[in-house]
Protein backbone atom coordinates (compact mmCIF):
# COMPACT_ATOMS: atom_id res chain seq x y z
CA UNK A 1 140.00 93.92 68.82
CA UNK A 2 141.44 94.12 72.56
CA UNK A 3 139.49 91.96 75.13
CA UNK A 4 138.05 94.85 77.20
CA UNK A 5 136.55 96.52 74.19
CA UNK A 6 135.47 92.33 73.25
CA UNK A 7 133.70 92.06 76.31
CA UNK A 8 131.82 95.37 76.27
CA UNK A 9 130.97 94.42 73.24
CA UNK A 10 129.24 91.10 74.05
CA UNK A 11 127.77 92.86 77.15
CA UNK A 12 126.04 95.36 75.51
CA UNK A 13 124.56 92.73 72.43
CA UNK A 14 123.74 90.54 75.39
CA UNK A 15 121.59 93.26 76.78
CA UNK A 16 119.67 94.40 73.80
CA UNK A 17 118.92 90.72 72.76
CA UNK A 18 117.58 90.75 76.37
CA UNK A 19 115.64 94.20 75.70
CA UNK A 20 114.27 93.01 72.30
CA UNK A 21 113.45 89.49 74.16
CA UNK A 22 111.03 91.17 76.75
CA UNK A 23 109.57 93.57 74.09
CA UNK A 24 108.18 90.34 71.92
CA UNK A 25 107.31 88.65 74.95
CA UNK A 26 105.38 91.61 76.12
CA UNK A 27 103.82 92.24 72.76
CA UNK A 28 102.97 88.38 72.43
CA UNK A 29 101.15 88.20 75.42
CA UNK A 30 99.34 91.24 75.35
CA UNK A 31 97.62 90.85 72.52
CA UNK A 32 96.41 87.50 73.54
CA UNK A 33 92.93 87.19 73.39
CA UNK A 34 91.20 86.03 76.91
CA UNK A 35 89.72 82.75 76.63
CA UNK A 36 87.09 82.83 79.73
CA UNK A 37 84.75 80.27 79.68
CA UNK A 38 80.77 81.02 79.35
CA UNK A 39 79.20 82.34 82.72
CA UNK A 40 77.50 79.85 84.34
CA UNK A 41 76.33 79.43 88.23
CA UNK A 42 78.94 76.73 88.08
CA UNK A 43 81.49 79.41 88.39
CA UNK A 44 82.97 79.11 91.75
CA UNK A 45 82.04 82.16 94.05
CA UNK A 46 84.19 84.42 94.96
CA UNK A 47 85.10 87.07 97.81
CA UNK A 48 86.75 90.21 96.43
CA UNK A 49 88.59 92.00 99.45
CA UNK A 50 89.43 95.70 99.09
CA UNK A 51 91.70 97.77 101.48
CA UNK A 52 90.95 101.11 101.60
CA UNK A 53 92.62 104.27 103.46
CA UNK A 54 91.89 107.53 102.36
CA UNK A 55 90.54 108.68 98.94
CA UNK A 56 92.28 107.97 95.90
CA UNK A 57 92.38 109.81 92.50
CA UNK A 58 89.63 108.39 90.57
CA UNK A 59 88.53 106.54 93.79
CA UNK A 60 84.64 107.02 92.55
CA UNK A 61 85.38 105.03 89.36
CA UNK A 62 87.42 102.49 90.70
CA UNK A 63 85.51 101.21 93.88
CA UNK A 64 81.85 101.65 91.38
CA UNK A 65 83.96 98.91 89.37
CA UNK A 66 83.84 96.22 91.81
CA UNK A 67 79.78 96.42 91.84
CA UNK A 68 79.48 96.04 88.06
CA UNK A 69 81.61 92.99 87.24
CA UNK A 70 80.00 90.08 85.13
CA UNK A 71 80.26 87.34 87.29
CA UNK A 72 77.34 84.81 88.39
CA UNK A 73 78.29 84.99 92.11
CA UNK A 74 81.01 87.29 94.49
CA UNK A 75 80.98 88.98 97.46
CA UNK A 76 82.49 92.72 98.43
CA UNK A 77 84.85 93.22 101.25
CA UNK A 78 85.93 96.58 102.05
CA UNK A 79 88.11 96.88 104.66
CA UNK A 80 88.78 100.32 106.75
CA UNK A 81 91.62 100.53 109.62
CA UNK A 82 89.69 103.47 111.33
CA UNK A 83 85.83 104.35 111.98
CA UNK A 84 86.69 108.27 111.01
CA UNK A 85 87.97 107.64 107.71
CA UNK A 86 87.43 109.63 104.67
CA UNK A 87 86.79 106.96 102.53
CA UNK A 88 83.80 105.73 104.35
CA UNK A 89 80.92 107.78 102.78
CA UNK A 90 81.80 107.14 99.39
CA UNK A 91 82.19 103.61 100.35
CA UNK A 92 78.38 103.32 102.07
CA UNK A 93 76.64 105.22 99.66
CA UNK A 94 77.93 102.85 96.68
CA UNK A 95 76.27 99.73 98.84
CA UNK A 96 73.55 101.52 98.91
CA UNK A 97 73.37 102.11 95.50
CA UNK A 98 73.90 98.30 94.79
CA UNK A 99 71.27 96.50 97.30
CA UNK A 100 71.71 93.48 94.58
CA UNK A 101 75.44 93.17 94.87
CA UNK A 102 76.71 91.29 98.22
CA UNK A 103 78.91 93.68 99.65
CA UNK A 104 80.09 94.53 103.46
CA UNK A 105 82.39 97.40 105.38
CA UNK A 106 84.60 95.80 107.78
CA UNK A 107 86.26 98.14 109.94
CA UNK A 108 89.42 97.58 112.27
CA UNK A 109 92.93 97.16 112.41
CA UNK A 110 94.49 93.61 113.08
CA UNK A 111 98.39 94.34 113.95
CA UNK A 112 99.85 90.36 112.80
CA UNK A 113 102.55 92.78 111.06
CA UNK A 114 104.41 95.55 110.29
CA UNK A 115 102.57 95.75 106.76
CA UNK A 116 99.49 98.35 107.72
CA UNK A 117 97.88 97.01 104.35
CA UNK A 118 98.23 93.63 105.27
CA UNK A 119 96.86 94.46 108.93
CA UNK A 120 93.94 95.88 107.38
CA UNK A 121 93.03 92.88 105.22
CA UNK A 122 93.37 90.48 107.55
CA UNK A 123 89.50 90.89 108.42
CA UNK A 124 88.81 90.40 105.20
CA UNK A 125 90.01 87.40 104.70
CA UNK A 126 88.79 86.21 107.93
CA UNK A 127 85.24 86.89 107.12
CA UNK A 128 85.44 85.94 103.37
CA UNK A 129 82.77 83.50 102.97
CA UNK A 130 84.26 81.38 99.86
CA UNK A 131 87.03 79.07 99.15
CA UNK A 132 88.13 81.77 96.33
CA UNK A 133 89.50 85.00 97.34
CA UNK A 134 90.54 87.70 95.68
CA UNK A 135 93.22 90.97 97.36
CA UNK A 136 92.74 94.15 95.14
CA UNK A 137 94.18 97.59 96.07
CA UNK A 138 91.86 100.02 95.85
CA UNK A 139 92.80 101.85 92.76
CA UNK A 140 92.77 98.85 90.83
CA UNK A 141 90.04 99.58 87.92
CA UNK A 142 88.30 96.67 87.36
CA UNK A 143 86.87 95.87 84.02
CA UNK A 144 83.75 93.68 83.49
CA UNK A 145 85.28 90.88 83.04
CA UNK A 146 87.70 90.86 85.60
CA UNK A 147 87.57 87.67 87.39
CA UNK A 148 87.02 85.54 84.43
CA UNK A 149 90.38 87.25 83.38
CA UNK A 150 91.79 86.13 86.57
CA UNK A 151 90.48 82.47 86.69
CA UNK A 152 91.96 82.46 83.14
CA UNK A 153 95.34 82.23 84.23
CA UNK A 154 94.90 78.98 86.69
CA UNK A 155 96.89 75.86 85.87
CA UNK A 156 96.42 72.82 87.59
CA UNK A 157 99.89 73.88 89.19
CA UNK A 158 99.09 77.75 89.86
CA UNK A 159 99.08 78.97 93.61
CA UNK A 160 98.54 82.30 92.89
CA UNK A 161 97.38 85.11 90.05
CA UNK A 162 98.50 88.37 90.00
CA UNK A 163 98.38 91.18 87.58
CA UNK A 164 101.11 94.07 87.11
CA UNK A 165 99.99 97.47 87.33
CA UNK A 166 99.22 99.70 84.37
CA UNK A 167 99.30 103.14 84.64
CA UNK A 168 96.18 105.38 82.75
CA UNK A 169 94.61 108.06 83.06
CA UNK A 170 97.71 110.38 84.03
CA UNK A 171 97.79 114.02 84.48
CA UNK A 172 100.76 116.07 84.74
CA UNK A 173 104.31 115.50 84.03
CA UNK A 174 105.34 112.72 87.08
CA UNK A 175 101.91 110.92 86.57
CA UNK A 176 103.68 110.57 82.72
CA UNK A 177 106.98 109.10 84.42
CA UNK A 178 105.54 106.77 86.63
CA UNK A 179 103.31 105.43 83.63
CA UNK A 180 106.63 105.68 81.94
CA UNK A 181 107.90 102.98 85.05
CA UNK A 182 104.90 100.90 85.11
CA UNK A 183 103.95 100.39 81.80
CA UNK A 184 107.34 100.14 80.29
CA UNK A 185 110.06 97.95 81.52
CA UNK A 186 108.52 96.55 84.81
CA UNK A 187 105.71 95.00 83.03
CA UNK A 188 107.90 93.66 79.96
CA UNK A 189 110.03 91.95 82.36
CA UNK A 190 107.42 90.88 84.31
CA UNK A 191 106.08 88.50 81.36
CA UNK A 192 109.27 88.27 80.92
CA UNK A 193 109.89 85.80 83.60
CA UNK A 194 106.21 84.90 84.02
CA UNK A 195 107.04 83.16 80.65
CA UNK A 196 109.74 81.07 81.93
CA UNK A 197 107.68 79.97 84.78
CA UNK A 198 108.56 82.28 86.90
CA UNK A 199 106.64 84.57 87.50
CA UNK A 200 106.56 86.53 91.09
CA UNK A 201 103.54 88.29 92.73
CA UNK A 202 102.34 91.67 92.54
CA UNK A 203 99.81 92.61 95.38
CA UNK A 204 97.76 94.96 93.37
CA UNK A 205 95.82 91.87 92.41
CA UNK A 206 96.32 88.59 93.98
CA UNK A 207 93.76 85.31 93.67
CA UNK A 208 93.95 82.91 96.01
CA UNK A 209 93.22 79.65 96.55
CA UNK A 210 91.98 79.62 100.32
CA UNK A 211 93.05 76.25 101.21
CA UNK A 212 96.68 77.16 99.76
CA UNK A 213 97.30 79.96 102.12
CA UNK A 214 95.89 78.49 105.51
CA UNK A 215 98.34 75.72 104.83
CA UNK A 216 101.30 78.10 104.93
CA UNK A 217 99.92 79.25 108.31
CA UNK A 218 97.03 81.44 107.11
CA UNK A 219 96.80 85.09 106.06
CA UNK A 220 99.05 86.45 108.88
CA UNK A 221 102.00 84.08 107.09
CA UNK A 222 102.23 86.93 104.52
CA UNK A 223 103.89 89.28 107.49
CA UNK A 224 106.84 87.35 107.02
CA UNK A 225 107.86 89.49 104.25
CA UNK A 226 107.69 93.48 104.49
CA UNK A 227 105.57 93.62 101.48
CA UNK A 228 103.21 90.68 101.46
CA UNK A 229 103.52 90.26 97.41
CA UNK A 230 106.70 88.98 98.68
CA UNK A 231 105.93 86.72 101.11
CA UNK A 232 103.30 85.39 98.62
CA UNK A 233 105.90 84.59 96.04
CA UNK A 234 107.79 82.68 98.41
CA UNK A 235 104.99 80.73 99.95
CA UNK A 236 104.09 79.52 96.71
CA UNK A 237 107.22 78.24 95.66
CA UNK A 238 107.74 76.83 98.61
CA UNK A 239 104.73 74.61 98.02
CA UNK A 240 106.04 73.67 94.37
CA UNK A 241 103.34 75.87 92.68
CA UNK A 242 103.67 78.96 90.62
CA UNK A 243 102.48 82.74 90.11
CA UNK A 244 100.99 83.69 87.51
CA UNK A 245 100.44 86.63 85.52
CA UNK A 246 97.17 87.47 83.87
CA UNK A 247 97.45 88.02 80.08
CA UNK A 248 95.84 91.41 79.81
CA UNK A 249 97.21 93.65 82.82
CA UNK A 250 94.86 95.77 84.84
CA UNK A 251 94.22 99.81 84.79
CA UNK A 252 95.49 101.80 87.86
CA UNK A 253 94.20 105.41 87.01
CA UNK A 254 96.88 107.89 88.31
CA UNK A 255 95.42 111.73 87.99
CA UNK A 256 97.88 113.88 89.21
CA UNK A 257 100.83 112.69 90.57
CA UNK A 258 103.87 114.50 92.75
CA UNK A 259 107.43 114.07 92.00
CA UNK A 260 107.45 112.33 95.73
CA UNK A 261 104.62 110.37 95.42
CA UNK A 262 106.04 108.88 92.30
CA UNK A 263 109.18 107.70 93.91
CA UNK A 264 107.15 105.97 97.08
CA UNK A 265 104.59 104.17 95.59
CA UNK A 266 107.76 102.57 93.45
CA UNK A 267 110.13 102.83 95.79
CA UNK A 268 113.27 100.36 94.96
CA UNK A 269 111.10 98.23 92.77
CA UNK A 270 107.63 97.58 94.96
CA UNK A 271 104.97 99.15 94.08
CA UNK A 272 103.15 99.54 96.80
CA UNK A 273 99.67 101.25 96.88
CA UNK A 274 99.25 103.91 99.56
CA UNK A 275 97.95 101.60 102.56
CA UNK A 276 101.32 99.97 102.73
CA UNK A 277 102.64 103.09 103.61
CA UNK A 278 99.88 104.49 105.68
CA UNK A 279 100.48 104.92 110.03
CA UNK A 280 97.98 103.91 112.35
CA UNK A 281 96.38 107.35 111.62
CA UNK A 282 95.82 106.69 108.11
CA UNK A 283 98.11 110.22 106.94
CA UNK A 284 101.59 108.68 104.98
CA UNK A 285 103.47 110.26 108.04
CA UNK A 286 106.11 107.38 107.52
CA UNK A 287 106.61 107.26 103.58
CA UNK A 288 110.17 108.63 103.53
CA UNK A 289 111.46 106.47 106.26
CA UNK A 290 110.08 103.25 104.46
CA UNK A 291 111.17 104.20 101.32
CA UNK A 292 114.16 105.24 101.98
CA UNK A 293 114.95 101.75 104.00
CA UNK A 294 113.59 100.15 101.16
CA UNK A 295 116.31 102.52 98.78
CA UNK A 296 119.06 101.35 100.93
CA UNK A 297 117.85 97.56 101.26
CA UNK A 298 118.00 97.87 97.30
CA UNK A 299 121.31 99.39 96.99
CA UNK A 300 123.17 96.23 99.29
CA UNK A 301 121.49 93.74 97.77
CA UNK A 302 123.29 94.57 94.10
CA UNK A 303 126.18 95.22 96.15
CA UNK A 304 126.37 92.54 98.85
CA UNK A 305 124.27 90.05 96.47
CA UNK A 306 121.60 89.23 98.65
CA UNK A 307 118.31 90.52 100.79
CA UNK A 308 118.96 92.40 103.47
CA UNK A 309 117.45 95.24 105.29
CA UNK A 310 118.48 98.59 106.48
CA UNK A 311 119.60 98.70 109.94
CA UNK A 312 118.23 102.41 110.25
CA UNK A 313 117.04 105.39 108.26
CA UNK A 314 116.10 108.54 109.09
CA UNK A 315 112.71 109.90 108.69
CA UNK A 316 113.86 113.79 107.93
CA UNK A 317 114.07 115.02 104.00
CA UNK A 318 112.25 114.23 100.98
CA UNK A 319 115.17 112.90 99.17
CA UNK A 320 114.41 109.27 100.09
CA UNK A 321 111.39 109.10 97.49
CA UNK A 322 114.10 110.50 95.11
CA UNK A 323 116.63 107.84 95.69
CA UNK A 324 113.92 105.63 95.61
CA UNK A 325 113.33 106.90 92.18
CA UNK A 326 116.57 106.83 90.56
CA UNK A 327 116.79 103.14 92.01
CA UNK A 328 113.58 102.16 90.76
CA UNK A 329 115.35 100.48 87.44
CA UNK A 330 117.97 98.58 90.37
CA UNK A 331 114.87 97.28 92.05
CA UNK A 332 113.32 96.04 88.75
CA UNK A 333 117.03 93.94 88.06
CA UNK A 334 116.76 92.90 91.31
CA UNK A 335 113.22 91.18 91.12
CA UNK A 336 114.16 90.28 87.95
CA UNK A 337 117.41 88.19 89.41
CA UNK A 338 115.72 86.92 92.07
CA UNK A 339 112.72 85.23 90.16
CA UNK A 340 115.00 83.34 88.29
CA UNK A 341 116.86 81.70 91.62
């Protein structure tokens, strides 16, 4: 046997023992079963911030979750950039619904960075009332027991909790590929290294620690990063802690989904929810430009073998959310690396 055909060879068995690695990992620690301990009102409160922009698919069933969770004591945070947007009915008539549940509409828009999600939770986190606070996008679905799940997680040497995305509820053919992305290989690889102890953040979900974040410099420290699930991995490490990944991973309902929308909200490996991507205006008049940046900040990072961004992109065509798309598996190697430096 020659040496090139040698090597592919041991490349290729080196890869599937990978593959078949991250599948048993996956399958290990999903069927887990959550050990939360008994409710009690010695459960620390907790302030649950959600960014909103716009309506979502399934945005009814997902913002009605946060008033019915099991949990002795928590506060609601919803957080609006503008006073005219569309979101804000829905948003008012559930706390009115729910006079029992503590919940508040905060609306403003903070600029600390170039993150419009970020700039939108800032007041959120600035008027959370507890030394536990939880960052949810707003098409997370939470179940019942969704803090418990959460608090489940913490280690004595945990900074942070996060939870990948899973994709449900999908109709149409690209809300079946991006399920396809989500549920797949980026979550398998996500235990994957979350096993190892190193896990990174994903800002669908993140619990905090209050006291852990002011001490980097606060809430507005997560602008260091373009995506502040980033900056959160890095802020943790940097304090000798770890992320964390909760056992059971959390719904993100989909509905229909286009072929464009798809490749933005998992553009070169982030997945993003639509705030991130959202102008001053609220409309996602600035999707391809990000995402194609994003593409190209992707593309010389396998090839230059580190993180650097794109000097310019141009805001014209479509086709960035497609390059995004065919570099979404690059993106996923790339976190992948880079969680294991």
């Amino acid at each position: 046997m020659t040496a090139p055909i040698l090597s592919a060879a041991i490349f290729l068995l080196t890869l599937t023992a990978v593959q078949i690695s991250s599948i048993t990992i996956a399958i290990v620690r999903l069927r887990r079963t959550v050990s939360t301990q008994p409710l009690s009102t010695q459960q620390p409160p907790v302030s649950l911030v959600r960014p909103l922009c716009g309506i979502d698919n399934y945005a009814a069933e997902t913002l009605q979750s946060t008033f019915e969770l099991d949990y002795p004591y928590y506060e609601i945070l919803f957080c609006v950039a503008r006073a005219d947007d569309t979101v804000l009915p829905l948003v008012k008539s559930l706390i009115a619904a729910h006079p029992g549940v503590a919940a508040r509409l905060l609306v403003g828009d903070d600029r600390v960075s170039a993150n419009p999600k970020l700039n939108n939770v800032v007041k959120g986190w600035r008027a959370a009332s507890h030394a536990w606070i939880i960052i949810a996008d707003s098409n997370v679905l939470m179940p019942r027991d969704y803090i418990q799940r959460l608090f489940a997680s913490w280690r004595a040497d945990t900074g942070l909790v996060a939870s990948p995305p899973i994709g449900s509820q999908p109709r149409g053919f690209w809300a079946e590929v991006e399920c396809a992305f989500l549920n797949t290989y980026q979550a398998r690889w996500q235990y994957m290294v979350d096993s190892f102890g190193r896990g990174f953040a994903q800002g669908k979900t993140m619990l905090w620690r209050r006291a852990e974040l002011e001490r980097a410099g606060g809430i507005e420290a997560l602008g260091s990063e373009v995506a502040e699930d980033a900056a959160a991995t890095k802020i943790v490490r940097s304090a000798g802690l770890k992320v964390r990944l909760v056992d059971r991973p959390l719904a993100q309902p989909l509905g229909h989904r286009s072929a464009n929308e798809v490749g933005i909200d998992n553009c070169a490996g982030h997945d993003y929810g639509a705030q991130v991507f959202s102008s001053i205006s609220c409309p996602r008049v600035s999707q391809a430009a990000y995402c194609q940046r994003s593409a190209l900040q992707s593309w010389r990072t396998l090839s230059a073998g580190r993180h650097r961004s794109a000097q310019s992109a141009s805001p014209q065509s479509g086709t960035a959310a497609r390059w995004c798309l065919l570099l979404r598996p690059a993106g996923a190697y790339r976190r992948f690396i880079r969680s294991m430096d």
